[in-house]
C-alpha atoms as a PDB file:
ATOM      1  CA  UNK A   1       8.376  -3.523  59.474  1.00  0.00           C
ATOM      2  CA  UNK A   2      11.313  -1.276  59.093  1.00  0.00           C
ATOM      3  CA  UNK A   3      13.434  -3.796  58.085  1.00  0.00           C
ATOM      4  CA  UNK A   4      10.679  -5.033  55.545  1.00  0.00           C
ATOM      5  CA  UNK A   5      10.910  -1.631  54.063  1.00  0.00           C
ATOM      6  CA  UNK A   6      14.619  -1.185  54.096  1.00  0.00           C
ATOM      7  CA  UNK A   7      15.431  -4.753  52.857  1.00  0.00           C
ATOM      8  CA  UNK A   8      14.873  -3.719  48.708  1.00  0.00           C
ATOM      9  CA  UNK A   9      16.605  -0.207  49.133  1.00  0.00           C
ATOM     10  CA  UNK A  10      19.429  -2.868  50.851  1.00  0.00           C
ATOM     11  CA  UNK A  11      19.244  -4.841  47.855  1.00  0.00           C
ATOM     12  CA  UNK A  12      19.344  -1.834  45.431  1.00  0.00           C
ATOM     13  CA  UNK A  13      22.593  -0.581  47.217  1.00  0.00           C
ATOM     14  CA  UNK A  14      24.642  -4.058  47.245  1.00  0.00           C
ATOM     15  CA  UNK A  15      23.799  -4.533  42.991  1.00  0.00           C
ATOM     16  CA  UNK A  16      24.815  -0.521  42.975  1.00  0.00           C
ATOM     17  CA  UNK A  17      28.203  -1.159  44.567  1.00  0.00           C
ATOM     18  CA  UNK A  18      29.033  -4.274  42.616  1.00  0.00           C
ATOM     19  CA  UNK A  19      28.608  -2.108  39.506  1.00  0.00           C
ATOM     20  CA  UNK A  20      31.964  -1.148  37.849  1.00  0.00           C
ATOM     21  CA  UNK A  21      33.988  -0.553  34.135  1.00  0.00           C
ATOM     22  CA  UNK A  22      34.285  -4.502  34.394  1.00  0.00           C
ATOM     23  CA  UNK A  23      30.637  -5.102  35.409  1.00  0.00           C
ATOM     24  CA  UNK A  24      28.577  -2.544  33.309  1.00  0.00           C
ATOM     25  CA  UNK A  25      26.729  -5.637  32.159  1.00  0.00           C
ATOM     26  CA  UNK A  26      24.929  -5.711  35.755  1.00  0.00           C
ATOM     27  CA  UNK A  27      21.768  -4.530  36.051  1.00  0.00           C
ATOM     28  CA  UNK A  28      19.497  -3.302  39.227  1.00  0.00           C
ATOM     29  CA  UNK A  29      16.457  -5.924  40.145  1.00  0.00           C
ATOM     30  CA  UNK A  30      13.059  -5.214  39.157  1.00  0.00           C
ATOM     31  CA  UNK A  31      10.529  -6.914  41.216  1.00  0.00           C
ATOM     32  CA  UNK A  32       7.780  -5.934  38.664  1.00  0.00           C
ATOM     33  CA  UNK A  33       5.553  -4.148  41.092  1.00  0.00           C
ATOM     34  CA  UNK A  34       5.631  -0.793  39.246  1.00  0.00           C
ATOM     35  CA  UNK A  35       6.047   1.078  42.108  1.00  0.00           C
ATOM     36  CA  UNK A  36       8.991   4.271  43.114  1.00  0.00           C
ATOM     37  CA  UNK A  37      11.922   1.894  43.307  1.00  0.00           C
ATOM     38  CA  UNK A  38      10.959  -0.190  40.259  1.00  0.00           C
ATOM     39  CA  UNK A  39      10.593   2.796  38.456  1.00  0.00           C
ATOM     40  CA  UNK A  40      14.320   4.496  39.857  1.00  0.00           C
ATOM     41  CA  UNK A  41      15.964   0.726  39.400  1.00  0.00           C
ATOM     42  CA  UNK A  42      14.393   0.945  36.013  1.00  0.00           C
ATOM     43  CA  UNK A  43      16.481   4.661  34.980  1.00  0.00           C
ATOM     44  CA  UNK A  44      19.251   3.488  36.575  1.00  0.00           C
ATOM     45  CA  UNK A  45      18.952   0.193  34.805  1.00  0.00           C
ATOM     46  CA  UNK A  46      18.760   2.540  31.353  1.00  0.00           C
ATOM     47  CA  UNK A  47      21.613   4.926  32.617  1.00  0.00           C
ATOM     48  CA  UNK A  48      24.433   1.554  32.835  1.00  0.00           C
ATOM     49  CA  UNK A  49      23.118   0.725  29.728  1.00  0.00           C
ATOM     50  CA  UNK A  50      23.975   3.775  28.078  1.00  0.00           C
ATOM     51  CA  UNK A  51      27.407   3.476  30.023  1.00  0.00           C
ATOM     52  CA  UNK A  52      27.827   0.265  29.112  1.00  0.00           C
ATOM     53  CA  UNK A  53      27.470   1.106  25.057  1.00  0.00           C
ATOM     54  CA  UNK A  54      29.883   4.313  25.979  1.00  0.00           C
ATOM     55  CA  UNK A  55      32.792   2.348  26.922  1.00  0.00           C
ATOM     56  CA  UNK A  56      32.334  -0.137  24.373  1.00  0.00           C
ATOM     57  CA  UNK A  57      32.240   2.207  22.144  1.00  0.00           C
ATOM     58  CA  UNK A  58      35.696   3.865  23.597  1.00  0.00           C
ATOM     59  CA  UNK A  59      37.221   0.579  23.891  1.00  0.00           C
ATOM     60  CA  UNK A  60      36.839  -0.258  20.282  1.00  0.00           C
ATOM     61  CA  UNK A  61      37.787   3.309  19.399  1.00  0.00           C
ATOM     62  CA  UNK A  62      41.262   2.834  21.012  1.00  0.00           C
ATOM     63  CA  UNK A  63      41.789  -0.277  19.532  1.00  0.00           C
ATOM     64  CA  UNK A  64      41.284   0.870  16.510  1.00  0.00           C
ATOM     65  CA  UNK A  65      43.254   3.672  16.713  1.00  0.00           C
ATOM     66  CA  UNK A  66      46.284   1.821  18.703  1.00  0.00           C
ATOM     67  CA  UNK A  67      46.031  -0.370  15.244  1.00  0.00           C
ATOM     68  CA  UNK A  68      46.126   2.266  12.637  1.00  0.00           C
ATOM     69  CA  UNK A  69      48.882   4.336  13.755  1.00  0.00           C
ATOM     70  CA  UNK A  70      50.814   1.159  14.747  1.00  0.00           C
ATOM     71  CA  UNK A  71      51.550   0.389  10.595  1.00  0.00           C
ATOM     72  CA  UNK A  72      52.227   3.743   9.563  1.00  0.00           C
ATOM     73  CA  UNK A  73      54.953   4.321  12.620  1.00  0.00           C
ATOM     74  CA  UNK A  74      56.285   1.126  11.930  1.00  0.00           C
ATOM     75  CA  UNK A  75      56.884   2.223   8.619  1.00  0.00           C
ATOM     76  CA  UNK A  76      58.413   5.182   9.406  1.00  0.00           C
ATOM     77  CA  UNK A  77      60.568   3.662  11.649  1.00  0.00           C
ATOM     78  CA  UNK A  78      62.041   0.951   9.757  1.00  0.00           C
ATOM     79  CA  UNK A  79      62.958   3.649   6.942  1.00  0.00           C
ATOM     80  CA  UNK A  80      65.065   5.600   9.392  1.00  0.00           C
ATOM     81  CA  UNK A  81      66.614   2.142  10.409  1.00  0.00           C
ATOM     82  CA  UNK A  82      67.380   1.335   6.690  1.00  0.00           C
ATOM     83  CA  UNK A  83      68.754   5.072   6.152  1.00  0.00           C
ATOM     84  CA  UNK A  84      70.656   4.774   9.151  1.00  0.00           C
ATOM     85  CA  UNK A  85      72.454   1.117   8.489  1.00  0.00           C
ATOM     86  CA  UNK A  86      73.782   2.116   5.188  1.00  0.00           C
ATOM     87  CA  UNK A  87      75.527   5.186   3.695  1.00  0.00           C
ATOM     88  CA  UNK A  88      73.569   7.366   1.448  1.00  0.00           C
ATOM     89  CA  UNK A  89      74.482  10.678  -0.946  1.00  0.00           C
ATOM     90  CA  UNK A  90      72.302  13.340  -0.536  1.00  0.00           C
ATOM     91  CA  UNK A  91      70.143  12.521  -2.686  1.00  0.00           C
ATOM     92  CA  UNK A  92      69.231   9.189  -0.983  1.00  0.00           C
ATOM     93  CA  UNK A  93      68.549  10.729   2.233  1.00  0.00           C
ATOM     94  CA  UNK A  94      66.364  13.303   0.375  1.00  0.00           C
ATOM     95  CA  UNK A  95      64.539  10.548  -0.910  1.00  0.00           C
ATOM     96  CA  UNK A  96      63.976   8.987   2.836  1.00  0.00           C
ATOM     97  CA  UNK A  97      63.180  11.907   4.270  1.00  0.00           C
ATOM     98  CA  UNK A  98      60.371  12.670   1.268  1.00  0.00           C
ATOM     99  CA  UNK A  99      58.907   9.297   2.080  1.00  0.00           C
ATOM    100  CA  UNK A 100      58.691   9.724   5.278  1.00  0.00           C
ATOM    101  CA  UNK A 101      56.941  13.561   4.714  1.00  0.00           C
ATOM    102  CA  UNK A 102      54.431  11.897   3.059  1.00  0.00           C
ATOM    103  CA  UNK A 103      54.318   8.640   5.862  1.00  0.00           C
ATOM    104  CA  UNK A 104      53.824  12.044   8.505  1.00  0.00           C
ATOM    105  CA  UNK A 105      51.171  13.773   6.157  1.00  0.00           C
ATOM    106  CA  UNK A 106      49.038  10.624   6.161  1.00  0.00           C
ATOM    107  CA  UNK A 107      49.240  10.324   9.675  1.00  0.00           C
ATOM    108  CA  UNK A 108      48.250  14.418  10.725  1.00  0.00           C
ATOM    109  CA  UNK A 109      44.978  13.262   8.283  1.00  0.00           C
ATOM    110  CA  UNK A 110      44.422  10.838  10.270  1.00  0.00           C
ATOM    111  CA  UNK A 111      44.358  12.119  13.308  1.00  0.00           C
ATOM    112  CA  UNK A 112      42.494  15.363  12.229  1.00  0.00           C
ATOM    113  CA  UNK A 113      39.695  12.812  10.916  1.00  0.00           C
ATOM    114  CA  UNK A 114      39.705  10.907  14.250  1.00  0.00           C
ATOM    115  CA  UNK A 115      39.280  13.973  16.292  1.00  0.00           C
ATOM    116  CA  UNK A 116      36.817  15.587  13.678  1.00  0.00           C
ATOM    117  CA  UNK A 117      34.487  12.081  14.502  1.00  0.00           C
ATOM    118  CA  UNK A 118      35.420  12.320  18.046  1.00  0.00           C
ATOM    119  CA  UNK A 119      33.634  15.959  18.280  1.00  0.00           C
ATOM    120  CA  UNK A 120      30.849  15.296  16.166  1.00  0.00           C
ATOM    121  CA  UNK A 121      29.956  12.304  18.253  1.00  0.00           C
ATOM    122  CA  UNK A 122      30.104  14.393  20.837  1.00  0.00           C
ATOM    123  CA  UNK A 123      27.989  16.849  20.207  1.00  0.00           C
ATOM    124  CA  UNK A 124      30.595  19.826  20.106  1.00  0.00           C
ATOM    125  CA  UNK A 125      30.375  20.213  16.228  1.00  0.00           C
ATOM    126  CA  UNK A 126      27.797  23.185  14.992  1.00  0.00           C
ATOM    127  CA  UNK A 127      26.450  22.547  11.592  1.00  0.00           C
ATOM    128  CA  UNK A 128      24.791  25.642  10.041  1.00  0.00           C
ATOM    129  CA  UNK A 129      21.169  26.213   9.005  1.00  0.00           C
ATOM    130  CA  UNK A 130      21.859  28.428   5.799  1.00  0.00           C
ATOM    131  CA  UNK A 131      20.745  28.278   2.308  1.00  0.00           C
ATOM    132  CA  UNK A 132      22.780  26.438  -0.143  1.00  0.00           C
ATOM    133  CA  UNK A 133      22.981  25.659  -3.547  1.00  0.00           C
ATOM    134  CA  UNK A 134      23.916  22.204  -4.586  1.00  0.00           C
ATOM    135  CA  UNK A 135      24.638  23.202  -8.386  1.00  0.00           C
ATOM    136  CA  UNK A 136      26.729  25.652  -7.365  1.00  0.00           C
ATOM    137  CA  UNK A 137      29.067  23.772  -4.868  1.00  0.00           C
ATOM    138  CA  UNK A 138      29.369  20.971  -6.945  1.00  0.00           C
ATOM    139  CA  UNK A 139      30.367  22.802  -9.897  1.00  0.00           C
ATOM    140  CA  UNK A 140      33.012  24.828  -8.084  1.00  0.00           C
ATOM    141  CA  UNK A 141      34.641  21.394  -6.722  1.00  0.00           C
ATOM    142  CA  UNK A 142      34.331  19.606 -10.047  1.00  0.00           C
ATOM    143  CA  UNK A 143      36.160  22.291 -11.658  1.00  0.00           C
ATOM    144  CA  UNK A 144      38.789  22.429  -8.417  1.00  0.00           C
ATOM    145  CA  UNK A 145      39.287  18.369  -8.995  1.00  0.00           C
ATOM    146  CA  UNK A 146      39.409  18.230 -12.678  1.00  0.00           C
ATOM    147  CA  UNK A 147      43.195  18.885 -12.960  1.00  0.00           C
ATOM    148  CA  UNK A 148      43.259  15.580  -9.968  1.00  0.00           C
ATOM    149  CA  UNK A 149      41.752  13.684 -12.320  1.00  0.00           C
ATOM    150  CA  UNK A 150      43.578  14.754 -15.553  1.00  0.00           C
ATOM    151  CA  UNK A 151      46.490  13.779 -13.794  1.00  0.00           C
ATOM    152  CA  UNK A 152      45.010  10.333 -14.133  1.00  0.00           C
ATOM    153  CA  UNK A 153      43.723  11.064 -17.636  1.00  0.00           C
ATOM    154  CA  UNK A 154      40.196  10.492 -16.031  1.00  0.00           C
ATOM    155  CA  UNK A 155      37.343  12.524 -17.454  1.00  0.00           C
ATOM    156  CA  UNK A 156      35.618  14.184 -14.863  1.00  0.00           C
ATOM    157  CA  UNK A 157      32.385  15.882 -15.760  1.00  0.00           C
ATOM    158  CA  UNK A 158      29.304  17.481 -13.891  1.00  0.00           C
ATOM    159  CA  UNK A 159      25.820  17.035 -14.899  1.00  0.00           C
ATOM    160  CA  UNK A 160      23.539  20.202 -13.533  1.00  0.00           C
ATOM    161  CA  UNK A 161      20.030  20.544 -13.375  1.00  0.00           C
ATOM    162  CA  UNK A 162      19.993  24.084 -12.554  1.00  0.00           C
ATOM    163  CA  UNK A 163      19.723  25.548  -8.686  1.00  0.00           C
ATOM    164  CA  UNK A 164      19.203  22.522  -6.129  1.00  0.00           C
ATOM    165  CA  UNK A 165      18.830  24.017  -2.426  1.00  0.00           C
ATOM    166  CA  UNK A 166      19.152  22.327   0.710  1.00  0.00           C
ATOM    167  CA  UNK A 167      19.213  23.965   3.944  1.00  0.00           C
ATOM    168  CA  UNK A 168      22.559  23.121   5.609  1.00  0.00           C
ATOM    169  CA  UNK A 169      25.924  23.971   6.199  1.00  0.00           C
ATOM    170  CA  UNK A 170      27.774  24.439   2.840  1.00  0.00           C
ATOM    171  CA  UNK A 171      31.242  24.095   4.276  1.00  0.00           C
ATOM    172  CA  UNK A 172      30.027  20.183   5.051  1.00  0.00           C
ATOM    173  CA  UNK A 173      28.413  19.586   2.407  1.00  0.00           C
ATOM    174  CA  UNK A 174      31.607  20.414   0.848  1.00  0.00           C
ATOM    175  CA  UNK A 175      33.454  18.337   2.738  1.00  0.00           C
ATOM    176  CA  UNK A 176      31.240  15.404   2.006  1.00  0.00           C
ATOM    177  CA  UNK A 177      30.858  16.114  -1.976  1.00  0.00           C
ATOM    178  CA  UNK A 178      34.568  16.349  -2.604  1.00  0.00           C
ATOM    179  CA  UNK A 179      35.180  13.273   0.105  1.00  0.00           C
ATOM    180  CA  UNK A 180      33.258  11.252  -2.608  1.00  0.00           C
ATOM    181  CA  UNK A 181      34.707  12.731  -5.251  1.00  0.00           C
ATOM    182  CA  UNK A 182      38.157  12.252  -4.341  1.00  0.00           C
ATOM    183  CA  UNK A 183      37.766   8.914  -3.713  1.00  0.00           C
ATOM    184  CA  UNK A 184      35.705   7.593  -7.423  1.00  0.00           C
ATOM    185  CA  UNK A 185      38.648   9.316  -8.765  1.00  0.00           C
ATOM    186  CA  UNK A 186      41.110   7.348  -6.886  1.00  0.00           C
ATOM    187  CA  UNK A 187      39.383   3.958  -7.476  1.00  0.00           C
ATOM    188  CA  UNK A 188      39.191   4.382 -11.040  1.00  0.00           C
ATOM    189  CA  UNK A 189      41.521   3.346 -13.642  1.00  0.00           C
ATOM    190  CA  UNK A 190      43.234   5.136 -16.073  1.00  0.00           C
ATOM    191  CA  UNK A 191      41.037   6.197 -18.739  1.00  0.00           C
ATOM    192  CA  UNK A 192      37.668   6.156 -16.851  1.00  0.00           C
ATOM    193  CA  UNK A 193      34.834   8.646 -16.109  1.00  0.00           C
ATOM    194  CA  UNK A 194      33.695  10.469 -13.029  1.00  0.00           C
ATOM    195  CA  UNK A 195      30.347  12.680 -13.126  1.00  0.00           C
ATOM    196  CA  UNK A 196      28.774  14.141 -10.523  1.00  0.00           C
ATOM    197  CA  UNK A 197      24.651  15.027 -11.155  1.00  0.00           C
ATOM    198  CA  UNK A 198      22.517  17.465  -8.986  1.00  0.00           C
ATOM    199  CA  UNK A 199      19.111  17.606  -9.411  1.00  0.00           C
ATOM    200  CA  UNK A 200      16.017  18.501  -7.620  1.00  0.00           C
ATOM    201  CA  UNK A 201      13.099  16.149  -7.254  1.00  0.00           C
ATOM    202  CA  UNK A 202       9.937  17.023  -5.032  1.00  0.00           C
ATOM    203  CA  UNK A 203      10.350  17.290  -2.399  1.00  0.00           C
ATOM    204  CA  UNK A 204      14.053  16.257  -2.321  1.00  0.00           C
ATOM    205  CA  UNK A 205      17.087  17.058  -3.696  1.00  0.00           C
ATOM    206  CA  UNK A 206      19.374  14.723  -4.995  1.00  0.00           C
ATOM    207  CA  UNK A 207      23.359  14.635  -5.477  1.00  0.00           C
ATOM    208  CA  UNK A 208      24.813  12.018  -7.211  1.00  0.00           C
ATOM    209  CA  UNK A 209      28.900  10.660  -7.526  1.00  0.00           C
ATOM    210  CA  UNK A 210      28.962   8.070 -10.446  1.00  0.00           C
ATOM    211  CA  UNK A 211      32.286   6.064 -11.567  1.00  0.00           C
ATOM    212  CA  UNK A 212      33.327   3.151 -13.602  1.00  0.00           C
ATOM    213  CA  UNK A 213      35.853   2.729 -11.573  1.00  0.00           C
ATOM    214  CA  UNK A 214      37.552  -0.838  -9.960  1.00  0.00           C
ATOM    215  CA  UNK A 215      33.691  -1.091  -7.712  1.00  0.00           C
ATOM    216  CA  UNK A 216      32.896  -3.067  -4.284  1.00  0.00           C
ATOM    217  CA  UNK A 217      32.558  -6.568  -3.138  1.00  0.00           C
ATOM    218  CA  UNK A 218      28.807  -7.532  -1.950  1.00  0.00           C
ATOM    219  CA  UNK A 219      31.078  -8.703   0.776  1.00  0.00           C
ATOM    220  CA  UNK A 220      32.500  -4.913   1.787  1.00  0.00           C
ATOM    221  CA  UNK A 221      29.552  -2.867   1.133  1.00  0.00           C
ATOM    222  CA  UNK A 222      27.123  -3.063   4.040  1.00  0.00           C
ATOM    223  CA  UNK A 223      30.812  -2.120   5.646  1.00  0.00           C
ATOM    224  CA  UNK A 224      31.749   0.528   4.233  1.00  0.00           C
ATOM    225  CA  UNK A 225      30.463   3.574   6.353  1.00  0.00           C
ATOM    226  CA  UNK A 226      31.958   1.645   9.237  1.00  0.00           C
ATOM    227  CA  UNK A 227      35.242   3.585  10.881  1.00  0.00           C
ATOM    228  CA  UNK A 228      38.506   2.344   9.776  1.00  0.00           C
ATOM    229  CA  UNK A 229      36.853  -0.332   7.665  1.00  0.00           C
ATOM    230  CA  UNK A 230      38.939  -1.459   4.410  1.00  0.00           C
ATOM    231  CA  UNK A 231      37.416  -4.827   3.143  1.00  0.00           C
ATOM    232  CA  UNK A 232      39.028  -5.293  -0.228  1.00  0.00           C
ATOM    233  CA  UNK A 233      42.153  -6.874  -1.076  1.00  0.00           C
ATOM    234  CA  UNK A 234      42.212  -5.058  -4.526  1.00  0.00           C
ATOM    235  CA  UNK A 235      42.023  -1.314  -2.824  1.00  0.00           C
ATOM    236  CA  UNK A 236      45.899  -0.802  -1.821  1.00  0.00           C
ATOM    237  CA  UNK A 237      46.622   0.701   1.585  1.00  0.00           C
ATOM    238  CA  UNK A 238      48.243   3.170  -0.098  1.00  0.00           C
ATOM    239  CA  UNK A 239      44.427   3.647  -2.025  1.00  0.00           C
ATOM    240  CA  UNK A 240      42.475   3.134   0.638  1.00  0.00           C
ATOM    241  CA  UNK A 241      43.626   5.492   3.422  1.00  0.00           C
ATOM    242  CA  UNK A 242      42.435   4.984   7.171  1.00  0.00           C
ATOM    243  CA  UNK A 243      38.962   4.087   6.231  1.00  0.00           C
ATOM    244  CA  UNK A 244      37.240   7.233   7.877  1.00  0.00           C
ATOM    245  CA  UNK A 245      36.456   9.632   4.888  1.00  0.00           C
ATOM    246  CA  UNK A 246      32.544   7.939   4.557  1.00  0.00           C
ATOM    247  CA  UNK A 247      32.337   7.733   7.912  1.00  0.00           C
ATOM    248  CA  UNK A 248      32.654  11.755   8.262  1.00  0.00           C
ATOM    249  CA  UNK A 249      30.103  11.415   5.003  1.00  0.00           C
ATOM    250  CA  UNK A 250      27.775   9.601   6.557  1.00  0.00           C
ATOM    251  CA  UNK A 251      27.767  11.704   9.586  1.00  0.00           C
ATOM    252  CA  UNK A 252      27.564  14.878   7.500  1.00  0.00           C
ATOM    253  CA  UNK A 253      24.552  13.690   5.308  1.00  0.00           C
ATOM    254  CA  UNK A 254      23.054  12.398   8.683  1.00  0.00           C
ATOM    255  CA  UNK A 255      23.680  16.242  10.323  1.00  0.00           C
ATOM    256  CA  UNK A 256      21.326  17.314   7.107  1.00  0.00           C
ATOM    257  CA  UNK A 257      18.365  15.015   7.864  1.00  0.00           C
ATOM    258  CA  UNK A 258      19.614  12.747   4.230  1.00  0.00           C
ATOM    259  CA  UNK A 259      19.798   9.393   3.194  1.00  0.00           C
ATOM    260  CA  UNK A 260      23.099   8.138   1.706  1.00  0.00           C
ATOM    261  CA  UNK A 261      22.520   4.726  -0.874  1.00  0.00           C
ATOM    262  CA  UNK A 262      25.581   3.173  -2.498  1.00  0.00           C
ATOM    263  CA  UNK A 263      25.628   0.732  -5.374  1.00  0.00           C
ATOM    264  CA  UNK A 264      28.611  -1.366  -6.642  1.00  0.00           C
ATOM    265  CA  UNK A 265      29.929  -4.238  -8.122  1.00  0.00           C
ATOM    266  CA  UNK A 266      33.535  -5.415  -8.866  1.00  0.00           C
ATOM    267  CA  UNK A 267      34.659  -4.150 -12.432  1.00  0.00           C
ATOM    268  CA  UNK A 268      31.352  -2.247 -12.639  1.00  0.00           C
ATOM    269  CA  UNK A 269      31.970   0.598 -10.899  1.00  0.00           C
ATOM    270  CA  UNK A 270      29.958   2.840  -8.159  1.00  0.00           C
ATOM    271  CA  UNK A 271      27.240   5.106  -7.379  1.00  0.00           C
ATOM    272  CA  UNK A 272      26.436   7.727  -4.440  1.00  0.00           C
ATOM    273  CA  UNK A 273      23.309   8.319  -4.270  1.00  0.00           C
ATOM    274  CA  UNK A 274      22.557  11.825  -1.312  1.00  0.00           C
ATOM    275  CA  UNK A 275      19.059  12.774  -1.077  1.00  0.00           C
ATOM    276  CA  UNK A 276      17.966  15.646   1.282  1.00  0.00           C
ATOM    277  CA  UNK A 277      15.083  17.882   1.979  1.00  0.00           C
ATOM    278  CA  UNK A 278      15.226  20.753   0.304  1.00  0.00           C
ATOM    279  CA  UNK A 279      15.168  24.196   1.407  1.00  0.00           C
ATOM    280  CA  UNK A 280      11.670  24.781   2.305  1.00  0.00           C
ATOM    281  CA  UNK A 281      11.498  28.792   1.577  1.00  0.00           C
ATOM    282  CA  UNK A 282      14.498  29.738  -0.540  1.00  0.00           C
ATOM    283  CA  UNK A 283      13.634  34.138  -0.320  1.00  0.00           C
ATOM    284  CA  UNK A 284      13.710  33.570   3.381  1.00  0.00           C
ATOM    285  CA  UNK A 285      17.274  31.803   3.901  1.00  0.00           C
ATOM    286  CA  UNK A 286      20.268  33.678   3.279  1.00  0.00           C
ATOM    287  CA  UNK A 287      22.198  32.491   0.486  1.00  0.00           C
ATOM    288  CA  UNK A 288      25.393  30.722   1.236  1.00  0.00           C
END
C-alpha cells in the first residue's frame, strides 16, 4: 500500500530531476484525477512554463544584442585599422576620431535603451500617477524640435485643441511624444510636413504624429514595435538606429493603460495614432 502511495510522488520526483535550462520543455504528469498532486504537478507544470518563456526570452535578448553591437564595433574597429595603416595630418585623424565619437555616441544610446527595456520588463521602472496636460507637452517639444526640422527645411507644426489630460507620468509621455517625433522627422524628405494634433474625445484623449514622409511596407508594419526590428531596405542604418525607440513607445503608452495604431504606406507617409483615458478628476490631481 505504501508503495502504491509513494509510486506517483516517485514519478513526480524522476520528471522533476530531469528538468533543466535544456529541458524546460518537460512537463510534470497529470493523471487527470483532480486530486493534491494533480493540482501541485499542475503549478509546477505553469511555473516551467513561465521559465521556459523567461529564458527564451533572454536567449533571444542576447542574441540580439551580441548582433547589434557586433556592426557598430566592427566599424569602429576597421576605422582605427585604416587610420593606423596610412599616414594622416591632423586634420585626418580629427576626422577619424569624429567618426568614431559619433560610432561611440550611437552605441551609449543603445545600451541606455537596452537597459531602460531591461528594467521596465522587469518591473523596477516607477511610472507616476500625476496630472498632465497633453497640449502643453506637446507644444513645448514641437517648439524644442522645430529648429531639428528646419535643419531639414521640414515644416513642423502642432495642431491644439486646447487642455487634453491624462493621468500619467509626464516625463514618459515625453519620452514617447518626442520618440515619434524625432523619428517622422527623420523619415521625411526634404521639404515635407510634420504635425502633431492633441485633442480630447470622450472619454479619451487622443495624440496624434502625422508625416508625409518616405512611409512603411505592409510587409514591416505588424513589425515594427518589435525590439531591434528594421524591415526596410529604403530606411538607412544610419536612419534607422537600433530599432528600440517604439519599443520603449509601446511600453510607455502600455504603462498608461493606451492603445498605440499606426498607418502607412510607401511614398504616403505615416500616422501615430495614442489614445488614453483621460484624467478622470482634473481639481483633484496635481498638475504636472
Amino acid at each position: 500500500m505504501a508503495r502504491k502511495v509513494l509510486n506517483p510522488l516517485e514519478i513526480l520526483s524522476a520528471t522533476a530531476r530531469q528538468m533543466s535550462i535544456a529541458h524546460l520543455h518537460k512537463r510534470l504528469p497529470i493523471t487527470g484525477t483532480g486530486d493534491e498532486l494533480d493540482r501541485l504537478s499542475g503549478t509546477f507544470n505553469v511555473m516551467f512554463g513561465r521559465l521556459e518563456t523567461a529564458v527564451g526570452q533572454m536567449k533571444e535578448f542576447t542574441a540580439s544584442i551580441s548582433h547589434e553591437l557586433r556592426t557598430p564595433l566592427t566599424a569602429l574597429r576597421g576605422e582605427a585599422e585604416v587610420a593606423l595603416a596610412q599616414a594622416r595630418t591632423g586634420a585626418g585623424y580629427r576626422e577619424v576620431l569624429e567618426s568614431q565619437l559619433e560610432e561611440l555616441e550611437k552605441l551609449s544610446r543603445m545600451i541606455d535603451r537596452m537597459l531602460i527595456l531591461a528594467r521596465a520588463e522587469a518591473g523596477q521602472i516607477q511610472v507616476a500617477q500625476e496630472q498632465v496636460n497633453l497640449s502643453q507637452l506637446s507644444r513645448s517639444l514641437v517648439d524644442q524640435m522645430e529648429i531639428v526640422a528646419a535643419s531639414k527645411s521640414i515644416t513642423l507644426t502642432a495642431e491644439l485643441e486646447g487642455d487634453v489630460f491624462v493621468t500619467g507620468d509626464s516625463g514618459w509621455l515625453e519620452h514617447a511624444i518626442l520618440n515619434l517625433v524625432d523619428n517622422a522627422i527623420k523619415f521625411t524628405p526634404e521639404g515635407g510636413h510634420v504635425s502633431v494634433k492633441a485633442c480630447d474625445r470622450e472619454p479619451e484623449a487622443f495624440l496624434e504624429v502625422r508625416d508625409d514622409g518616405i512611409g512603411i511596407s505592409e510587409e514591416a508594419l505588424p513589425h515594427i514595435f518589435e525590439r531591434f526590428y528594421r524591415g526596410d531596405a529604403s530606411r538607412s542604418r544610419e536612419q534607422q538606429g537600433a530599432g528600440l525607440g517604439l519599443s520603449l513607445v509601446d511600453w510607455i503608452v502600455k504603462q498608461h493603460h493606451g492603445r498605440i495604431a499606426v498607418e502607412s504606406r510607401p511614398h504616403a507617409g505615416t500616422v501615430v495614432r495614442l489614445r488614453f483615458p483621460k484624467a478622470p478628476d482634473r481639481t483633484s490631481i496635481p498638475p504636472a
